[in-house]
ModelCIF file with pLDDT and N, C-alpha, C, O atoms, coordinates in Angstrom:
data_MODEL
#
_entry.id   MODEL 
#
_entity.id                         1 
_entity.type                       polymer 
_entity.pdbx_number_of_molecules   1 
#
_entity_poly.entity_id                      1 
_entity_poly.type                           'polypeptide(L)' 
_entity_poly.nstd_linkage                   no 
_entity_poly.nstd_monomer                   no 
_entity_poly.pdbx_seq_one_letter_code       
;(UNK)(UNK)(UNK)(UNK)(UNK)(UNK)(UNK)(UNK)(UNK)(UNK)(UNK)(UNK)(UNK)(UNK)(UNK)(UNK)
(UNK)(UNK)(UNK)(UNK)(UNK)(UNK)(UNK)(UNK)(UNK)(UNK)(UNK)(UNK)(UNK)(UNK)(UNK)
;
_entity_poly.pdbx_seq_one_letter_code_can   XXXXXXXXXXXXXXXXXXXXXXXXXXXXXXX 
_entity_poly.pdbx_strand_id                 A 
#
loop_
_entity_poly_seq.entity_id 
_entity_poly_seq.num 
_entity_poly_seq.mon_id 
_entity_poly_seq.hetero 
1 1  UNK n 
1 2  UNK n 
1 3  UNK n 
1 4  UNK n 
1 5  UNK n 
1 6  UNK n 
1 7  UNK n 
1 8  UNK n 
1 9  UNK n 
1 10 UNK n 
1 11 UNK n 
1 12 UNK n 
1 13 UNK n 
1 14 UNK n 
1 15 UNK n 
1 16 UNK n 
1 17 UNK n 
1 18 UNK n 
1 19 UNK n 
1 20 UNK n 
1 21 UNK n 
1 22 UNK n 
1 23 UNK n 
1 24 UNK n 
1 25 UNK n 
1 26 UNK n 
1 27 UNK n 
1 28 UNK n 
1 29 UNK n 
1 30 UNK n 
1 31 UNK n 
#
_struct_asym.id          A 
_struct_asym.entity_id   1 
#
loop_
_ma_qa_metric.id 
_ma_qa_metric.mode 
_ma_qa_metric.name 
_ma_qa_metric.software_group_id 
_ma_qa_metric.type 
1 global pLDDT . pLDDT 
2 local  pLDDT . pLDDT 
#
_ma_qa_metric_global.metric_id      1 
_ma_qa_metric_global.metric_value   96.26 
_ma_qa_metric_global.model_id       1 
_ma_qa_metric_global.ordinal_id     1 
#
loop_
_ma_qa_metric_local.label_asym_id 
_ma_qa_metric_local.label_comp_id 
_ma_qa_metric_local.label_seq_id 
_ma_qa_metric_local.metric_id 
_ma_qa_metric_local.metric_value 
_ma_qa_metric_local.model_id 
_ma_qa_metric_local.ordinal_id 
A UNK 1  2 96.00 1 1  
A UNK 2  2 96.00 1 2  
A UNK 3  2 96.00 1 3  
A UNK 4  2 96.00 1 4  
A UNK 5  2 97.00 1 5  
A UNK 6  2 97.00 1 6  
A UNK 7  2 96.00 1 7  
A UNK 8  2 96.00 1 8  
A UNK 9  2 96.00 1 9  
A UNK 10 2 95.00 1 10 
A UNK 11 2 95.00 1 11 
A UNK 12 2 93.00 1 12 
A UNK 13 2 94.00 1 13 
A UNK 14 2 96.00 1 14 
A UNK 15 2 97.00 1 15 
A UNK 16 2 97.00 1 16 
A UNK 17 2 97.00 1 17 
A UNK 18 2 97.00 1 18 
A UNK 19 2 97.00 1 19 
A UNK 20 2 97.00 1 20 
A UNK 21 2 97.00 1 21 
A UNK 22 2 97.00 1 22 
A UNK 23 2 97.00 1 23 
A UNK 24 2 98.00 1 24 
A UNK 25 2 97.00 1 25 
A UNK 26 2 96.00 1 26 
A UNK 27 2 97.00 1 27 
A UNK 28 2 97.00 1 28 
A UNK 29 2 96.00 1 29 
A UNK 30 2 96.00 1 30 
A UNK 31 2 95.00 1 31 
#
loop_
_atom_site.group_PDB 
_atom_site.id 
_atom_site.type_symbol 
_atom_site.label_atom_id 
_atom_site.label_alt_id 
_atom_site.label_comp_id 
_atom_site.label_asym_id 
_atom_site.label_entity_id 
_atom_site.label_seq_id 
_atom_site.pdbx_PDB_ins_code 
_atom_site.Cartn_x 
_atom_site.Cartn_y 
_atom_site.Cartn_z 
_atom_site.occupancy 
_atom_site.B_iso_or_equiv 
_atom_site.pdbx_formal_charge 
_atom_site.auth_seq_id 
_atom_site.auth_comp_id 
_atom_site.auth_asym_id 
_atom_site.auth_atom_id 
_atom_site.pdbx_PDB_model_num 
ATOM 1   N N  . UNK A 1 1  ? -7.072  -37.876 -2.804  1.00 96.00 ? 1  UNK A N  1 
ATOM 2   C CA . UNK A 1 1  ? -6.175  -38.702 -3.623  1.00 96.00 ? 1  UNK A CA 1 
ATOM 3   C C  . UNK A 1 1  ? -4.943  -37.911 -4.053  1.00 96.00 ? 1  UNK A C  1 
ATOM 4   O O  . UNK A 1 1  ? -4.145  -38.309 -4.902  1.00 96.00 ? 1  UNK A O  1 
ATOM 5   N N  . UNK A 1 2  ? -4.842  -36.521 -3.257  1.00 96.00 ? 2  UNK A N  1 
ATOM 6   C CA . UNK A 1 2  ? -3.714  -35.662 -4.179  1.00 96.00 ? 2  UNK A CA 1 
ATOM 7   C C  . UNK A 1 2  ? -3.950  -34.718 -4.743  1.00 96.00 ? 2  UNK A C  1 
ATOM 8   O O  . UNK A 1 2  ? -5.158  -34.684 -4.975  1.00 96.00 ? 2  UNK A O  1 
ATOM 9   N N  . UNK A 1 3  ? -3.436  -33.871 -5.123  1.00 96.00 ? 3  UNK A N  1 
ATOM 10  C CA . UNK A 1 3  ? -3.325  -32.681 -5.841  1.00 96.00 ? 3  UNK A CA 1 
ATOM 11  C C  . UNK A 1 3  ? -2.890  -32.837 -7.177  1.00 96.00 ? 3  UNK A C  1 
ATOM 12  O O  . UNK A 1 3  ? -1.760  -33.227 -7.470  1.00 96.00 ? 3  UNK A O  1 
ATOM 13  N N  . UNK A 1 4  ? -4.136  -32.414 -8.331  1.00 96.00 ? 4  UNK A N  1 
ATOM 14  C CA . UNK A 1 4  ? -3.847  -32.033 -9.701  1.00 96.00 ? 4  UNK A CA 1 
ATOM 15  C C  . UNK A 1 4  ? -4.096  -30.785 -10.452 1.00 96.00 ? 4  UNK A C  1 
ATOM 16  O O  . UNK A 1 4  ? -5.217  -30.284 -10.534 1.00 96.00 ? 4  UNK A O  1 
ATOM 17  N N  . UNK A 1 5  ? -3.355  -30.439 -10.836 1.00 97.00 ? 5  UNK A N  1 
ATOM 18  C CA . UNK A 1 5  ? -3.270  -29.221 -11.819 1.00 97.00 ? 5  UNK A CA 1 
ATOM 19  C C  . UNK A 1 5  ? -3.675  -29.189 -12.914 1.00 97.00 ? 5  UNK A C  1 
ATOM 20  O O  . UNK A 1 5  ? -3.410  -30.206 -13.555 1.00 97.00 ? 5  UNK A O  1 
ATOM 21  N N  . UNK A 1 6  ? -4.425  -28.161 -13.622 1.00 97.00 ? 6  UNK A N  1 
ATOM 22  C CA . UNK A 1 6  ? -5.244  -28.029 -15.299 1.00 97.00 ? 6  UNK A CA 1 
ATOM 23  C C  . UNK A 1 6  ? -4.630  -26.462 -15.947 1.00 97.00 ? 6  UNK A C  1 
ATOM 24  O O  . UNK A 1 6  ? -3.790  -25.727 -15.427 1.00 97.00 ? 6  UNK A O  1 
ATOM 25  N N  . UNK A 1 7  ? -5.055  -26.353 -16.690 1.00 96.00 ? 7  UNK A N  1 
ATOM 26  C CA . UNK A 1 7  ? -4.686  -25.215 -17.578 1.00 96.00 ? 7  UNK A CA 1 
ATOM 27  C C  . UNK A 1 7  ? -6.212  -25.238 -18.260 1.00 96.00 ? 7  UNK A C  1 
ATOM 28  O O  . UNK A 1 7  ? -6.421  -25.955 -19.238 1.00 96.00 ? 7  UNK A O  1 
ATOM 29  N N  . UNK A 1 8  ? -7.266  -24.405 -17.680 1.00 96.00 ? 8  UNK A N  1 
ATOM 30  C CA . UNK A 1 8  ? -8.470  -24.263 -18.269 1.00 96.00 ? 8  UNK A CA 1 
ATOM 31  C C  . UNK A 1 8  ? -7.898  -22.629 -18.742 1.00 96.00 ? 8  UNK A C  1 
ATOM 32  O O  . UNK A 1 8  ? -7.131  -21.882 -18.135 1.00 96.00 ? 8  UNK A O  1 
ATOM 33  N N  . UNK A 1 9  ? -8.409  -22.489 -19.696 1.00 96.00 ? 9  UNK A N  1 
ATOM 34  C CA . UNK A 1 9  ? -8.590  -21.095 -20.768 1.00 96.00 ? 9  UNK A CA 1 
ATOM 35  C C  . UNK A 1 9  ? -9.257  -20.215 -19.591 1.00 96.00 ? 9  UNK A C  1 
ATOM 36  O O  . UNK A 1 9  ? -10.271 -20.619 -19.021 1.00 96.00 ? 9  UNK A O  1 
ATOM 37  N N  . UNK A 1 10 ? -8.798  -19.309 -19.341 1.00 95.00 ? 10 UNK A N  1 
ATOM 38  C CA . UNK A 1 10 ? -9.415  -18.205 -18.613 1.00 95.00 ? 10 UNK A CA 1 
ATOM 39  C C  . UNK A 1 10 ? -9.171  -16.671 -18.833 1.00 95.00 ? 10 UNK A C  1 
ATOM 40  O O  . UNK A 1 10 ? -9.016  -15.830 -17.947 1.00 95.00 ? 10 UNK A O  1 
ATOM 41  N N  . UNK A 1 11 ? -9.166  -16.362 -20.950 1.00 95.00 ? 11 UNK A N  1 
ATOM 42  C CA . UNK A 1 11 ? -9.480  -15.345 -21.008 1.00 95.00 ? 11 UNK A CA 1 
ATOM 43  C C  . UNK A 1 11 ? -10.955 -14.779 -21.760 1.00 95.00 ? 11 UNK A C  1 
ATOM 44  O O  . UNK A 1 11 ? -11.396 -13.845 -22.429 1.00 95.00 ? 11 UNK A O  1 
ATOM 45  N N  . UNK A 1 12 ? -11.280 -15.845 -21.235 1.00 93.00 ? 12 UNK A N  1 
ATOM 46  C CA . UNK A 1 12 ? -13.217 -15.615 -22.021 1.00 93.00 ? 12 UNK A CA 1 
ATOM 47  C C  . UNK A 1 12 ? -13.090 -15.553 -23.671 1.00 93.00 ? 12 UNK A C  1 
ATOM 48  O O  . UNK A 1 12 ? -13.784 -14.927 -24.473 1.00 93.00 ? 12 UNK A O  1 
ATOM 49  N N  . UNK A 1 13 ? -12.158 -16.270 -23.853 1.00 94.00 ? 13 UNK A N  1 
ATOM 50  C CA . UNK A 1 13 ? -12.124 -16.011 -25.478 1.00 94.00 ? 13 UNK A CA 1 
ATOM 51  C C  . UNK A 1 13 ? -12.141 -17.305 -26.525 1.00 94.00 ? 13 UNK A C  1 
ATOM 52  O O  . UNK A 1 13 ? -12.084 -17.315 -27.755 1.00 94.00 ? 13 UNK A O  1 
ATOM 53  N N  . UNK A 1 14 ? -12.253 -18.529 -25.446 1.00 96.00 ? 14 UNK A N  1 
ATOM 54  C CA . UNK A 1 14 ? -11.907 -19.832 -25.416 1.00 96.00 ? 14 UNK A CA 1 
ATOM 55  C C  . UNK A 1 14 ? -13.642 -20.671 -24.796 1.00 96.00 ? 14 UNK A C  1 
ATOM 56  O O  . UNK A 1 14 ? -14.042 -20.637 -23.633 1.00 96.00 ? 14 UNK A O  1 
ATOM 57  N N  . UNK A 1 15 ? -14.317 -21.297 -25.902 1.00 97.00 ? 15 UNK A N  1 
ATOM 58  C CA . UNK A 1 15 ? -15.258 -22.090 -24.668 1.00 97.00 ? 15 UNK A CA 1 
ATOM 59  C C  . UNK A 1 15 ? -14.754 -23.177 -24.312 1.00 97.00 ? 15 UNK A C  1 
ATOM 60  O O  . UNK A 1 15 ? -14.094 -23.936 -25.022 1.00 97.00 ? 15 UNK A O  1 
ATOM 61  N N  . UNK A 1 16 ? -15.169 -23.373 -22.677 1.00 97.00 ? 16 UNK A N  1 
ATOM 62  C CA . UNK A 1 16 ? -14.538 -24.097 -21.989 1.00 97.00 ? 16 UNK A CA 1 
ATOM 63  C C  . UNK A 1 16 ? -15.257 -25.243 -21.288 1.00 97.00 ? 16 UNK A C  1 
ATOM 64  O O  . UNK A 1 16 ? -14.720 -26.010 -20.490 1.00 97.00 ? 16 UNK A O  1 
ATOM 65  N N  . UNK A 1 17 ? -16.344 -25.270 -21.618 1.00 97.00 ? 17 UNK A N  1 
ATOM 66  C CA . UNK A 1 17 ? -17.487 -26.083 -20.937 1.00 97.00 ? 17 UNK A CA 1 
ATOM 67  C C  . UNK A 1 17 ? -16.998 -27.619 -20.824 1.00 97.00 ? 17 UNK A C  1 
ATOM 68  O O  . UNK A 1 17 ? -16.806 -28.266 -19.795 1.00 97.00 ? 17 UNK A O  1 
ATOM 69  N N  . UNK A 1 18 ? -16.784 -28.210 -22.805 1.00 97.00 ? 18 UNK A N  1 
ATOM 70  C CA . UNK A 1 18 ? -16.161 -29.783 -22.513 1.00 97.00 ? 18 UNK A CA 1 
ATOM 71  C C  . UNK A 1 18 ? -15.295 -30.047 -21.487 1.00 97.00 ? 18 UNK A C  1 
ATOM 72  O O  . UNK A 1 18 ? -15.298 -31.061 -20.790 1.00 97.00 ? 18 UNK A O  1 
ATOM 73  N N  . UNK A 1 19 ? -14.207 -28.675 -21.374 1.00 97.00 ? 19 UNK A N  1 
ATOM 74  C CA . UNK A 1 19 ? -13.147 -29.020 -20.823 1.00 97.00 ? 19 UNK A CA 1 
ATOM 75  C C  . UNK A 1 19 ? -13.322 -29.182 -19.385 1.00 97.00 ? 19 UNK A C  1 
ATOM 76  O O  . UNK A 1 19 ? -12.941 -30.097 -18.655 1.00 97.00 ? 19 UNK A O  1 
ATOM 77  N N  . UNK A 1 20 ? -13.960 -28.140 -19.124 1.00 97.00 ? 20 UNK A N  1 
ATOM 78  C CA . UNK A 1 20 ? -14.718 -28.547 -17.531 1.00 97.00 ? 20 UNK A CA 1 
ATOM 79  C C  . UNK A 1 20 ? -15.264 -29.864 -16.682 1.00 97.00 ? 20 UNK A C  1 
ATOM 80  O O  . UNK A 1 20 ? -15.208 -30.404 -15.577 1.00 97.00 ? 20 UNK A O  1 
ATOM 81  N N  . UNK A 1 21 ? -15.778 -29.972 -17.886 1.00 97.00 ? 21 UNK A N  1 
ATOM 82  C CA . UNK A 1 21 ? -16.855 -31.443 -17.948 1.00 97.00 ? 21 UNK A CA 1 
ATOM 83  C C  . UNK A 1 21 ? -15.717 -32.421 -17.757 1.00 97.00 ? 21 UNK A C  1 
ATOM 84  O O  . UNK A 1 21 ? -16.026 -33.525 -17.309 1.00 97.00 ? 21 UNK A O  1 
ATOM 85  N N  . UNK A 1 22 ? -14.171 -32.128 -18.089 1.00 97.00 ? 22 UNK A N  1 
ATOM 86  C CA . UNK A 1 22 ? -13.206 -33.616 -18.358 1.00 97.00 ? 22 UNK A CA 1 
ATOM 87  C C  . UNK A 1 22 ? -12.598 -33.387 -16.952 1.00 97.00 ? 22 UNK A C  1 
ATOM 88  O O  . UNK A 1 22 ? -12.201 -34.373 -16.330 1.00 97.00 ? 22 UNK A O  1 
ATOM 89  N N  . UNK A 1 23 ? -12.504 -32.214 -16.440 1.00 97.00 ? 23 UNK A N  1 
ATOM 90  C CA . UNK A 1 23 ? -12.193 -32.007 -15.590 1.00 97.00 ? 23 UNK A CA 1 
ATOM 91  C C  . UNK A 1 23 ? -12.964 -32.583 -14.009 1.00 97.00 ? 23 UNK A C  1 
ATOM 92  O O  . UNK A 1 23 ? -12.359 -32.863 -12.974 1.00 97.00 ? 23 UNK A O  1 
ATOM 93  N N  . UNK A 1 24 ? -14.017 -32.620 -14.179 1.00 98.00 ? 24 UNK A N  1 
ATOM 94  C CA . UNK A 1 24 ? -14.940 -32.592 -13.347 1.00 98.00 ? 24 UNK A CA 1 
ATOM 95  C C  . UNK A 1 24 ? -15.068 -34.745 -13.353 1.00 98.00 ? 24 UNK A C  1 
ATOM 96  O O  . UNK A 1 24 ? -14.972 -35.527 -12.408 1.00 98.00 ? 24 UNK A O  1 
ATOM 97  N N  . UNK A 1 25 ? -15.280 -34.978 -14.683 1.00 97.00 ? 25 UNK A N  1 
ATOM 98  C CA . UNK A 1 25 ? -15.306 -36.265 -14.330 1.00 97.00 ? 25 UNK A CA 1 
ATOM 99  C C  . UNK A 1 25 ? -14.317 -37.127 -14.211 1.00 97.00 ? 25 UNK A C  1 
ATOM 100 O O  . UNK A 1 25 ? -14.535 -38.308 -13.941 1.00 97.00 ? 25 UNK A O  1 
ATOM 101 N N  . UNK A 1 26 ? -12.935 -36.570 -14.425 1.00 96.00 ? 26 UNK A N  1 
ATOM 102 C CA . UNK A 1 26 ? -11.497 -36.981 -13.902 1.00 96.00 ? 26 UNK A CA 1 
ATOM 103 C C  . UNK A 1 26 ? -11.734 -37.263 -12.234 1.00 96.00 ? 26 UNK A C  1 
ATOM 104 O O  . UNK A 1 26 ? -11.690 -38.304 -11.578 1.00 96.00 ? 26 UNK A O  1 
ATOM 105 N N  . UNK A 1 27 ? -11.994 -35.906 -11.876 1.00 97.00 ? 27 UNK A N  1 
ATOM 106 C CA . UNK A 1 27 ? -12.093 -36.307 -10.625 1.00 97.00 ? 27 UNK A CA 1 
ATOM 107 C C  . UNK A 1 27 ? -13.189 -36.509 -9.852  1.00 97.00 ? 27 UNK A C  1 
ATOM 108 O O  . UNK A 1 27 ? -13.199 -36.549 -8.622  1.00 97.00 ? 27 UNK A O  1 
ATOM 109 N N  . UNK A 1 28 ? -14.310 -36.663 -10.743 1.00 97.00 ? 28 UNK A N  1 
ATOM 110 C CA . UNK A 1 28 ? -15.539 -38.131 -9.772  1.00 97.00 ? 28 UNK A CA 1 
ATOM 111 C C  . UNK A 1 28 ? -15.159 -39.352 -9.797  1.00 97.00 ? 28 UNK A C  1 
ATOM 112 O O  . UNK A 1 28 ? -15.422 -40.146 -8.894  1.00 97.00 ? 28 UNK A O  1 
ATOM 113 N N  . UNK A 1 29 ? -14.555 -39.614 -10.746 1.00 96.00 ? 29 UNK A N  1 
ATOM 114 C CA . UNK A 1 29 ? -14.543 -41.335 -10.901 1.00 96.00 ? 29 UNK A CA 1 
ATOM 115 C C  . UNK A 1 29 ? -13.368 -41.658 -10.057 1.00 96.00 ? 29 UNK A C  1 
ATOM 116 O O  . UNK A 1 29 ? -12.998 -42.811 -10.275 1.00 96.00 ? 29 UNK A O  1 
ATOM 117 N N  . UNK A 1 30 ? -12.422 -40.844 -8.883  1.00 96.00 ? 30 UNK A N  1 
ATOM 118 C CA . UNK A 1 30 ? -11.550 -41.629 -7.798  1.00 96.00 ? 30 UNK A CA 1 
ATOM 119 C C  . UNK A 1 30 ? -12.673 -42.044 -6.774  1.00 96.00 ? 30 UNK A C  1 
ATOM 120 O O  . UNK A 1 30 ? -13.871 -41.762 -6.758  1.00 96.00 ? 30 UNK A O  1 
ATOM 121 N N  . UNK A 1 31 ? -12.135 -42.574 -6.184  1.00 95.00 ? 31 UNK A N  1 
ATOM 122 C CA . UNK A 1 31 ? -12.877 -43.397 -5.176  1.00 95.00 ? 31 UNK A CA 1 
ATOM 123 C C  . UNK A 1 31 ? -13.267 -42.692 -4.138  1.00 95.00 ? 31 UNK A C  1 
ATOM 124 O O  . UNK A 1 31 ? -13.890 -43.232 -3.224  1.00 95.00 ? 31 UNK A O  1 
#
């Protein structure tokens, strides 16, 4: 469907799990 870009926290100083999780089901629910 394209190419999207995120800004997940990647200095281990940040938890990031929800954000993953929004990430992840952004892009299950395309078709």
């Amino acid at each position: 469907h394209g190419t999207f870009s995120y800004h997940l926290d990647n200095t281990g100083d940040l938890e990031v799990s929800g954000a993953l999780q929004t990430i992840f089901n952004e892009l299950s629910a395309l078709k």
